[in-house]
Every structure is written in structure tokens, then in C-alpha cells.
N, C-alpha and C. Protein backbone atom coordinates (compact mmCIF):
# COMPACT_ATOMS: atom_id res chain seq x y z
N UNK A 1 -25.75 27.88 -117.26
CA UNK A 1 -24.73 28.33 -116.34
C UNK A 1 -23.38 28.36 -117.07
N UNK A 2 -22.41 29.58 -117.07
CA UNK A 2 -21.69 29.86 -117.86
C UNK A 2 -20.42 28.25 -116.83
N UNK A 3 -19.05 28.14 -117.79
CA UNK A 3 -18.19 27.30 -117.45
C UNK A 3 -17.27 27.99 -117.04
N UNK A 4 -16.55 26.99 -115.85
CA UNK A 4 -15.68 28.14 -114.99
C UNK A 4 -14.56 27.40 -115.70
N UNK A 5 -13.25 28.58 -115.53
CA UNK A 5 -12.22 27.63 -116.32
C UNK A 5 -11.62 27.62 -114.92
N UNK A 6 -10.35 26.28 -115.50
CA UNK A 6 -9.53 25.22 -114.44
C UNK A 6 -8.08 25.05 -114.86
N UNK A 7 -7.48 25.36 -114.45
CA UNK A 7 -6.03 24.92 -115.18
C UNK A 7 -5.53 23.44 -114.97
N UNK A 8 -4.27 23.01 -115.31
CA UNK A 8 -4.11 21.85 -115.38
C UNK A 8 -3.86 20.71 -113.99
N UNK A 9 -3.56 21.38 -113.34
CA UNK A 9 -2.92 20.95 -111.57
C UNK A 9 -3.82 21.93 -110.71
N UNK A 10 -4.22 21.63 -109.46
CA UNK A 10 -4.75 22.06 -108.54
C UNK A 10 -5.00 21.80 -107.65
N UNK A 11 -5.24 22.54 -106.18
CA UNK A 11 -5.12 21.99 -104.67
C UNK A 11 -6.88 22.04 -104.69
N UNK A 12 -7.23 20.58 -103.71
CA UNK A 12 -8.43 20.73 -103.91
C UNK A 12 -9.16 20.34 -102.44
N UNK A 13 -10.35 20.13 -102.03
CA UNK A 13 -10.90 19.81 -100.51
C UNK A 13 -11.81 18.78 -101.25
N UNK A 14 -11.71 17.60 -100.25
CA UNK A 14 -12.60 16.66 -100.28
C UNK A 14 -12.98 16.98 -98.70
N UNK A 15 -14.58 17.57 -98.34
CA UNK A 15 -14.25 17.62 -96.85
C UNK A 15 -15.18 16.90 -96.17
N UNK A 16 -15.93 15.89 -97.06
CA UNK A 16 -16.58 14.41 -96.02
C UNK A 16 -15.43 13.69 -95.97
N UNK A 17 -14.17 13.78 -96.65
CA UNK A 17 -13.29 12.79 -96.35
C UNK A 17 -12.28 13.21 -95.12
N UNK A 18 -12.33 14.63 -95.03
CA UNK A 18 -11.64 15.59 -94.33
C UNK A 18 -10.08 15.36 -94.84
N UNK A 19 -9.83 15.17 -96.28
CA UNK A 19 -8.88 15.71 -97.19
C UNK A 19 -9.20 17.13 -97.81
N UNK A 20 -7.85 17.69 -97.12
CA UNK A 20 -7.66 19.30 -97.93
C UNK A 20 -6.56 19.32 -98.36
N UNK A 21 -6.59 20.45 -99.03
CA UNK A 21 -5.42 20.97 -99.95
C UNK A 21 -4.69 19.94 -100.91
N UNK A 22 -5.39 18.85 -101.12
CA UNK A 22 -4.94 17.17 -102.02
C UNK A 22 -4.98 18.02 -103.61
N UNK A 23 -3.48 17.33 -103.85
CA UNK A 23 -3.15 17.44 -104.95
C UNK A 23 -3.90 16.90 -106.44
N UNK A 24 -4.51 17.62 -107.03
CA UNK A 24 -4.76 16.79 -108.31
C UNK A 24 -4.65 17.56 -109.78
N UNK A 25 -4.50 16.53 -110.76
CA UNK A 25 -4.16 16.47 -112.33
C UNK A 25 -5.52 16.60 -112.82
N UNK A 26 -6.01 18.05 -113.61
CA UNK A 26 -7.22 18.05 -114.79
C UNK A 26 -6.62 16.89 -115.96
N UNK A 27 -7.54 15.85 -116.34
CA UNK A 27 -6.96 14.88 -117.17
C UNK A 27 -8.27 14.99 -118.11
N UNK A 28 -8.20 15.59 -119.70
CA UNK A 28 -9.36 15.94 -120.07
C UNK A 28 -9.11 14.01 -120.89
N UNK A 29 -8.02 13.52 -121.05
CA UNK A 29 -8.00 12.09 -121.63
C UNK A 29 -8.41 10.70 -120.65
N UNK A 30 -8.91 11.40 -119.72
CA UNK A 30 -9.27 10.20 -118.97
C UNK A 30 -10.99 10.40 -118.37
N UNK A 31 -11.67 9.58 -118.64
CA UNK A 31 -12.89 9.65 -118.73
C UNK A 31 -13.39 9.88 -117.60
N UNK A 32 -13.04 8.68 -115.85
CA UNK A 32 -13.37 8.66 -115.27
C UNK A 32 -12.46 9.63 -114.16
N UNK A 33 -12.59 9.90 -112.64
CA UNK A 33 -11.85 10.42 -111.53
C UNK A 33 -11.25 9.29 -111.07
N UNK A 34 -9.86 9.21 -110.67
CA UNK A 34 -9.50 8.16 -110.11
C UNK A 34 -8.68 8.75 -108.71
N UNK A 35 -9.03 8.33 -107.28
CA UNK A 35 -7.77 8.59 -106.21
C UNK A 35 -7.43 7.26 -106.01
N UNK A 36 -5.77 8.00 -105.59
CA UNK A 36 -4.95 7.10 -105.10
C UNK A 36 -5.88 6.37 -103.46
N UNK A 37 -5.13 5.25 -103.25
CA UNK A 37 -5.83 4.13 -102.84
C UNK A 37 -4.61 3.44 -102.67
N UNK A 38 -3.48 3.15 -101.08
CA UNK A 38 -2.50 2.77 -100.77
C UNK A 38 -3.26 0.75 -100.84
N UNK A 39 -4.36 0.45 -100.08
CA UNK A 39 -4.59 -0.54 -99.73
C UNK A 39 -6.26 -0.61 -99.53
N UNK A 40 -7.29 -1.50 -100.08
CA UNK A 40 -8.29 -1.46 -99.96
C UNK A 40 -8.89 -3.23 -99.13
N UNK A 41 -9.65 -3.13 -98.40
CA UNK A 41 -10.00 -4.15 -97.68
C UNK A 41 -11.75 -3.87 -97.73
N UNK A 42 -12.21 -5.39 -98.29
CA UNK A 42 -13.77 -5.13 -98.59
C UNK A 42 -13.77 -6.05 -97.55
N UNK A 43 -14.83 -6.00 -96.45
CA UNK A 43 -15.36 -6.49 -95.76
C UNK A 43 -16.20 -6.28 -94.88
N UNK A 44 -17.80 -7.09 -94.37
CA UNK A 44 -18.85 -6.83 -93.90
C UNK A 44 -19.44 -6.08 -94.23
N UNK A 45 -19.32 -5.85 -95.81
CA UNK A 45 -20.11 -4.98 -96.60
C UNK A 45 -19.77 -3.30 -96.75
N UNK A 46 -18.07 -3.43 -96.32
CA UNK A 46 -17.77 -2.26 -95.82
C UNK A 46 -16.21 -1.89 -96.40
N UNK A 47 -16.24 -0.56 -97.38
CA UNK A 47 -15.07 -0.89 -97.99
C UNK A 47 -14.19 0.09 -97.34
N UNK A 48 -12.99 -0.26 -96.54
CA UNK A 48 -11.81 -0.06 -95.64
C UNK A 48 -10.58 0.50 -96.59
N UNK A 49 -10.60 2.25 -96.50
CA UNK A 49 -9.33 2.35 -98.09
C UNK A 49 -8.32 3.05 -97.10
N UNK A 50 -7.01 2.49 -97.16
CA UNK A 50 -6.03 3.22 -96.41
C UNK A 50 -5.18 4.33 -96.93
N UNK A 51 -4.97 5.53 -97.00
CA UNK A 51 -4.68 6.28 -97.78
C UNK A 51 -3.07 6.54 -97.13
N UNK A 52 -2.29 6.54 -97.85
CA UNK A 52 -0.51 6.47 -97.68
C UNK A 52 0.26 6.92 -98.93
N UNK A 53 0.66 8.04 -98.94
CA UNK A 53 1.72 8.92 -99.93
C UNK A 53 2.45 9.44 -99.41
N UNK A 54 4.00 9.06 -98.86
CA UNK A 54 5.06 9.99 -98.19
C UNK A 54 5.44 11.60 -98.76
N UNK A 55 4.64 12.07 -100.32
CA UNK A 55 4.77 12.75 -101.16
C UNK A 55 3.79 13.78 -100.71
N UNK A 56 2.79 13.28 -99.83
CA UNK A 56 1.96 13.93 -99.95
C UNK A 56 1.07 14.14 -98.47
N UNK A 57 1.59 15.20 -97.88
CA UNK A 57 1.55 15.32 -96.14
C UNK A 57 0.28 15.11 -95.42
N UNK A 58 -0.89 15.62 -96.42
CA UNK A 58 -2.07 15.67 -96.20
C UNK A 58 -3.37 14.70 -96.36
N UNK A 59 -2.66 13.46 -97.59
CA UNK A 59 -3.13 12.56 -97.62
C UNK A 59 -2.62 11.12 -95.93
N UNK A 60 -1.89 11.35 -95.52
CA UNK A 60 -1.34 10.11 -95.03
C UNK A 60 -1.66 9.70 -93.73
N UNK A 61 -1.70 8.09 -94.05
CA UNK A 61 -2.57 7.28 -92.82
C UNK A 61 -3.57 7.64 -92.61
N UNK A 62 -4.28 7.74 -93.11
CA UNK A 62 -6.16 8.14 -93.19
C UNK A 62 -6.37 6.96 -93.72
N UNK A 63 -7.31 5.96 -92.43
CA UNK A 63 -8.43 4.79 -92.95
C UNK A 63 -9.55 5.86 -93.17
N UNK A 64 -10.24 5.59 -94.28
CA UNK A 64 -11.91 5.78 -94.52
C UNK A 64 -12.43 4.52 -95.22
N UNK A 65 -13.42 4.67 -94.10
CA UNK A 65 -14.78 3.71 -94.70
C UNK A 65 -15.67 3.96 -95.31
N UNK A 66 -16.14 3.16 -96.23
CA UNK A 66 -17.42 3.75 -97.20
C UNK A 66 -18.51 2.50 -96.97
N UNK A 67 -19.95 3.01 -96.71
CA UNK A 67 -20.63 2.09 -96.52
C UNK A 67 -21.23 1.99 -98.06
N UNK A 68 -21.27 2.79 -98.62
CA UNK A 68 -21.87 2.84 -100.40
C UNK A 68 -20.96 2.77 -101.40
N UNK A 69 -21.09 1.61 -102.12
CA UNK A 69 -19.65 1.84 -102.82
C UNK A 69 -20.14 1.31 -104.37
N UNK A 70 -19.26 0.56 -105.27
CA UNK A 70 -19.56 -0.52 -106.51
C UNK A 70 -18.48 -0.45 -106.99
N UNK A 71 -18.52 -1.37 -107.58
CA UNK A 71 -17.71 -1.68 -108.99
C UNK A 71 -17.89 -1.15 -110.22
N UNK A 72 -16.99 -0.42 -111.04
CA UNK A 72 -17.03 -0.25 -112.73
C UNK A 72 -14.89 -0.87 -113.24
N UNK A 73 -15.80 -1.21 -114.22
CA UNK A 73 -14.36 -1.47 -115.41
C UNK A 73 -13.74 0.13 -115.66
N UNK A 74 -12.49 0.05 -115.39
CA UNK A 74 -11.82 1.11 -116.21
C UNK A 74 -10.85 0.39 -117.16
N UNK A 75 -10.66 1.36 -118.53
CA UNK A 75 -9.74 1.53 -119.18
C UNK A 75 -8.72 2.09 -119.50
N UNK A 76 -7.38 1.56 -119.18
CA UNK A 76 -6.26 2.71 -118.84
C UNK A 76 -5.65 2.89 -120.07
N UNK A 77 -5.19 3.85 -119.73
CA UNK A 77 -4.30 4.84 -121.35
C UNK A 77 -3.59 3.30 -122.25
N UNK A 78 -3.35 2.26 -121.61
CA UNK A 78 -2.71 1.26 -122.06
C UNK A 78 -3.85 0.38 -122.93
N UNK A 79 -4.87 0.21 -122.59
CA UNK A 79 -5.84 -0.12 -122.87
C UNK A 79 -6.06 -1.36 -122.22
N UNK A 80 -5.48 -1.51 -121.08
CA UNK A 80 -5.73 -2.47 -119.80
C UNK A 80 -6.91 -2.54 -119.33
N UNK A 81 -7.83 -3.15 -119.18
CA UNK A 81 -9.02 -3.27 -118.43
C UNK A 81 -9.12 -3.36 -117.16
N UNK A 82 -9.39 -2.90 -116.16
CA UNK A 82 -9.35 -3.01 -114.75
C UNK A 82 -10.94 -3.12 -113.74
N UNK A 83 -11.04 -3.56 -113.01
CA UNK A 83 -11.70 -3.87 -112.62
C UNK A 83 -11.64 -3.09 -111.01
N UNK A 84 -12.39 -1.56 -111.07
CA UNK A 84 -12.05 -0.72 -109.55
C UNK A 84 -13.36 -0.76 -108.81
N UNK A 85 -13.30 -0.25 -107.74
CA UNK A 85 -14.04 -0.06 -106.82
C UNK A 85 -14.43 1.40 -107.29
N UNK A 86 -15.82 1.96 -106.85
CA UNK A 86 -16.26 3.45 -106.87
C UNK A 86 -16.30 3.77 -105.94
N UNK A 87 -16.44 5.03 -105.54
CA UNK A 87 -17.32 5.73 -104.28
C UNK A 87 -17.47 6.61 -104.82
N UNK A 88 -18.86 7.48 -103.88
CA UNK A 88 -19.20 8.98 -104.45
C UNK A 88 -18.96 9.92 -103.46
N UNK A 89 -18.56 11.02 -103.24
CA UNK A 89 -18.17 12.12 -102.21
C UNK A 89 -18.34 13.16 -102.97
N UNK A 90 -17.64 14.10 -102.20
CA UNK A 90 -18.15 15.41 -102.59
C UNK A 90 -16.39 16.20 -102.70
N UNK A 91 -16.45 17.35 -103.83
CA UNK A 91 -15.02 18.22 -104.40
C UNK A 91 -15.54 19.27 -103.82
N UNK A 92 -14.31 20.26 -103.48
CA UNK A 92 -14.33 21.85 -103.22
C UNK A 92 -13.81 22.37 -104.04
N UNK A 93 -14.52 22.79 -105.57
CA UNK A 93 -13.68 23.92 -106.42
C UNK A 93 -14.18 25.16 -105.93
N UNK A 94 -13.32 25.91 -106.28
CA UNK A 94 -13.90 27.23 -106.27
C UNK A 94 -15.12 27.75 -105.65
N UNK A 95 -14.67 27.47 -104.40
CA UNK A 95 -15.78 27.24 -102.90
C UNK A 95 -17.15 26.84 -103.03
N UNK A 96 -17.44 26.41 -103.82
CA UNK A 96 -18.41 25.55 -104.49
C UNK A 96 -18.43 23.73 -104.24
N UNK A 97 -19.29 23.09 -103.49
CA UNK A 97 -19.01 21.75 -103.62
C UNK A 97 -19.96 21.20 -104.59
N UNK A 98 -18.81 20.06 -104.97
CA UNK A 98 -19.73 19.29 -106.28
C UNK A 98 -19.75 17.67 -105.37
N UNK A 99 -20.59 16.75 -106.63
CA UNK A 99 -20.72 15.63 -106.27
C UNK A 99 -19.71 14.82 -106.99
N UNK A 100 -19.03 14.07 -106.35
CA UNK A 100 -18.18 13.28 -107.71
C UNK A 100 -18.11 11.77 -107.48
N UNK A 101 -17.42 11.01 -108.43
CA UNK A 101 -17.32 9.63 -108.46
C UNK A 101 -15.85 9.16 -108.75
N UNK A 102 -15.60 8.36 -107.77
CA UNK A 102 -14.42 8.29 -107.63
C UNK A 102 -13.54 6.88 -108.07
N UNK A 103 -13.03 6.25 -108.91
CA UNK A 103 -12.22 5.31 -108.72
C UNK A 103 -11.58 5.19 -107.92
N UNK A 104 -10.97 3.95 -107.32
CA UNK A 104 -9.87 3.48 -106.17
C UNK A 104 -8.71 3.18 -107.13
N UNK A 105 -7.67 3.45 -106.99
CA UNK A 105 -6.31 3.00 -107.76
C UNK A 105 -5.24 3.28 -107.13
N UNK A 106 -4.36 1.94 -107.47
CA UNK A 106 -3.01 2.49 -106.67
C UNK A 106 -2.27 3.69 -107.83
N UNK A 107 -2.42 4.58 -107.27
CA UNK A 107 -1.46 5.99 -108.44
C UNK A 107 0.10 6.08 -107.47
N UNK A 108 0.50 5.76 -106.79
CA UNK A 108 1.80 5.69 -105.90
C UNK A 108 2.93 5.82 -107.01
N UNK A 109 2.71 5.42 -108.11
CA UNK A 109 3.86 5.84 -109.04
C UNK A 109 3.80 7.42 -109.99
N UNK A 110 2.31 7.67 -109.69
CA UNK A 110 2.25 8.86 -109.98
C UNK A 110 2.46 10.37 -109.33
N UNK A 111 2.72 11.59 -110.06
CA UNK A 111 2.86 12.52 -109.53
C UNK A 111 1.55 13.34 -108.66
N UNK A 112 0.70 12.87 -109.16
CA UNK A 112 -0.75 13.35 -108.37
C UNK A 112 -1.25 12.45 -107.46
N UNK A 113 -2.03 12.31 -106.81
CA UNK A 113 -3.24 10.95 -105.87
C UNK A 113 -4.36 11.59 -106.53
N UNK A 114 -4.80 12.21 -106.94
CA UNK A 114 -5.92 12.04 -107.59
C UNK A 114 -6.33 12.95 -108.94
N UNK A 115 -6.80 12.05 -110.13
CA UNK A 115 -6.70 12.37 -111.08
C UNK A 115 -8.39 12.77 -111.58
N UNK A 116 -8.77 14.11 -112.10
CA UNK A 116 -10.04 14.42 -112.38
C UNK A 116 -10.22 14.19 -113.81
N UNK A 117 -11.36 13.33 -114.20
CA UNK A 117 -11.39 13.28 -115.93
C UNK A 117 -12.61 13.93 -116.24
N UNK A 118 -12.56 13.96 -117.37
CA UNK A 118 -14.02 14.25 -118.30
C UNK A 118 -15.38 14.09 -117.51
N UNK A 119 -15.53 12.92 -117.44
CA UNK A 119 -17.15 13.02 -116.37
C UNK A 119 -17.34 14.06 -115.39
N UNK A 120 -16.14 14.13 -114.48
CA UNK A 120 -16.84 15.51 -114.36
C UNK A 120 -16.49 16.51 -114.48
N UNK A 121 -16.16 17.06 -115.22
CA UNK A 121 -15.57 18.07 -116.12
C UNK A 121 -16.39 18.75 -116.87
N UNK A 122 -16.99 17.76 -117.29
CA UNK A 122 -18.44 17.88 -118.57
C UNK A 122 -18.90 18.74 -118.22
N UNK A 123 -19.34 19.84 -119.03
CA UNK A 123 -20.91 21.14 -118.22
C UNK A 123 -20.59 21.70 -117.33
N UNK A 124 -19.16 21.50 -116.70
CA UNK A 124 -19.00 22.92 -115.42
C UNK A 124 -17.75 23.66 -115.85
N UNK A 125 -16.46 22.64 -116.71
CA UNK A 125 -15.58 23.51 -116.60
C UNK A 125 -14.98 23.62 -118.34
N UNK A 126 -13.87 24.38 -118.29
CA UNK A 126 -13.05 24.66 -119.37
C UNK A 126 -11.75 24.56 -118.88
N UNK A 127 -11.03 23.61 -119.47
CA UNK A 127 -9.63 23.39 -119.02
C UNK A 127 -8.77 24.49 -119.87
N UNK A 128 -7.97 24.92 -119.05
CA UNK A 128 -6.40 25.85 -120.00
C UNK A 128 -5.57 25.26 -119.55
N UNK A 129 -5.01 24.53 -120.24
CA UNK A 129 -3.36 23.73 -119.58
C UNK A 129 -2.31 25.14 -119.01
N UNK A 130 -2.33 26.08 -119.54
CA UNK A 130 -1.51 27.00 -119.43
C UNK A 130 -1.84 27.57 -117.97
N UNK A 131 -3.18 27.31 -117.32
CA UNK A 131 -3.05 27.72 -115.86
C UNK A 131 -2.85 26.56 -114.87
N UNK A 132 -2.68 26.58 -113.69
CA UNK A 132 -2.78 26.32 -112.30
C UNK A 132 -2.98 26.89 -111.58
N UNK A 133 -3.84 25.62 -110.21
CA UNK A 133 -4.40 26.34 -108.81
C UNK A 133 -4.77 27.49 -109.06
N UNK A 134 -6.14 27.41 -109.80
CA UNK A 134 -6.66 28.18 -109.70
C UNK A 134 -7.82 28.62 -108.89
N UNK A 135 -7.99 27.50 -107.99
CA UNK A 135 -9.45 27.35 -107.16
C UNK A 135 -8.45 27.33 -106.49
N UNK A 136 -7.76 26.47 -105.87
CA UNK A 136 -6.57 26.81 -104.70
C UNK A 136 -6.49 28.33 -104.78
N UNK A 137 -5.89 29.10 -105.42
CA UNK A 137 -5.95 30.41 -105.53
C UNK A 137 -6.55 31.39 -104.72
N UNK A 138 -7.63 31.33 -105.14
CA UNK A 138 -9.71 32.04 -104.97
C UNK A 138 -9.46 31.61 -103.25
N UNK A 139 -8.77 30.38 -103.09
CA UNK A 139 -9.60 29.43 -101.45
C UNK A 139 -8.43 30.52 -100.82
N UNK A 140 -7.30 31.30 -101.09
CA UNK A 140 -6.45 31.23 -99.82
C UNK A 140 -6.73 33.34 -100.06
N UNK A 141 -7.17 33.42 -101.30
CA UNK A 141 -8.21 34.59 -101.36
C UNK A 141 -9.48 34.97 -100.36
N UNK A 142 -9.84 33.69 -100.60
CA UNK A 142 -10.94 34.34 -99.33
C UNK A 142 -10.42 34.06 -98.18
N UNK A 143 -9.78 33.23 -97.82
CA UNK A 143 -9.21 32.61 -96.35
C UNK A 143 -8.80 34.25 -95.86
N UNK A 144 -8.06 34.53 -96.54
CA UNK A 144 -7.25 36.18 -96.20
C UNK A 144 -8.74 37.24 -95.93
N UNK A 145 -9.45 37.43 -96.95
CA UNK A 145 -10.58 38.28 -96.26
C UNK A 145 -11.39 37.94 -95.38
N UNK A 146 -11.65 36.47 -95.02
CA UNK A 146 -12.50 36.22 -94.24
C UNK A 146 -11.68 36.44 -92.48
N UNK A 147 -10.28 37.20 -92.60
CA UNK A 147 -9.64 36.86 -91.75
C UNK A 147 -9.50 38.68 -91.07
């Protein structure tokens, strides 16, 4: 299957989370996916993530619960070791849904809430820093013909 290319920034749909149009950074230097994650509460086997970015209209005050979750170590550009929570859900590129894996992190100091790395990147896409929203693009493309 040929690789679709992606530019560097892009509006994207998470829609089991019923997040749309969420901002995110192609990060070909970061291995894993990480979203922002205002506040996380593990309990009764049940992980409680409160999602809060005044930056960001579409993320905010959304509790989701995940009944499937785990733990992996990340390594940050600093070479900090961290210790996050996962979950797996599902991306809307280019009206296409994929499966993905997600780190929990507070990114609140960052310009994105959620950052896409290499894993899954691998075998579907080709990054050009020189584009953006480009699946955002295609989505408000068809929105218009389907209309």
C-alpha cells in the first residue's frame, strides 16, 4: 500500500472519544503518540482523564473513561524517563480510521494536545514539514460535496 503524505500540523478526529477537529504536531523525533491529559484519576480499575486546554475549544471539560488501559516508560527529548499511562482508540486521517496508542501527558505548556510520533507513522505515512492540514483539508472537501 503506497504512503500517504502528512504535513507537519494537522486537525484531526478522534471519534470514540468524540474529539474533532483536535489539534496535532507530526513529530517524526518522538517515538511514541502522546495527548494532553489536564488530570488523570485511576480508580476501580478505571482510568478517569479530564481533558482542559483554554487554547483549545474542542478539547475542554471532557471526562473520558477508559476501561483498557497500561503503563509504558517514555523517554523525553530530555532524556527523562517517565512513567505514563496508555490507551488505545482510534485517528481520522484522511477519512480513513486508524488504530492508535496513546500516551497520557500533561502537554499544557505546549502548542499542540496531541503529539503523533513514529509508531504510528511507520508504513502509512511520509512526512513534508513544508505542508499542513492536509487531512483537515480532504475532511472539509468532502464535508462541502457531501453537502
Amino acid at each position: 500500500m503506497p504512503k500517504k503524505t502528512i504535513g507537519r500540523i494537522d486537525k484531526v478526529d478522534f471519534p470514540t472519544l468524540d474529539l474533532f477537529d483536535i489539534d496535532v504536531k507530526i513529530d517524526t523525533g518522538a517515538f511514541t503518540s502522546s495527548m494532553h491529559c489536564h488530570k488523570v484519576i485511576e480508580e476501580d480499575n478505571l482510568l478517569k482523564c479530564l481533558f482542559f486546554d483554554k487554547e483549545h475549544q474542542n478539547y475542554n471539560k471532557k471526562i473520558i473513561v477508559y476501561k483498557n488501559y497500561t503503563t509504558t516508560k517514555v523517554k523525553s527529548s530530555n532524556g527523562m524517563v517517565q512513567n505514563r499511562y496508555m490507551v488505545k482508540t482510534s485517528v481520522l486521517l484522511f477519512n480513513k480510521k486508524y488504530k492508535i496508542d496513546l500516551t497520557l501527558s500533561t502537554r499544557s505548556e505546549m502548542k499542540y494536545p496531541i503529539l503523533i510520533g513514529r509508531k504510528f507513522l511507520s508504513k502509512k505515512f511520509i512526512v513534508d514539514i513544508n505542508l499542513k492540514n492536509l487531512s483537515y483539508e480532504q475532511k472539509k472537501i468532502n464535508q462541502k460535496t457531501q453537502n
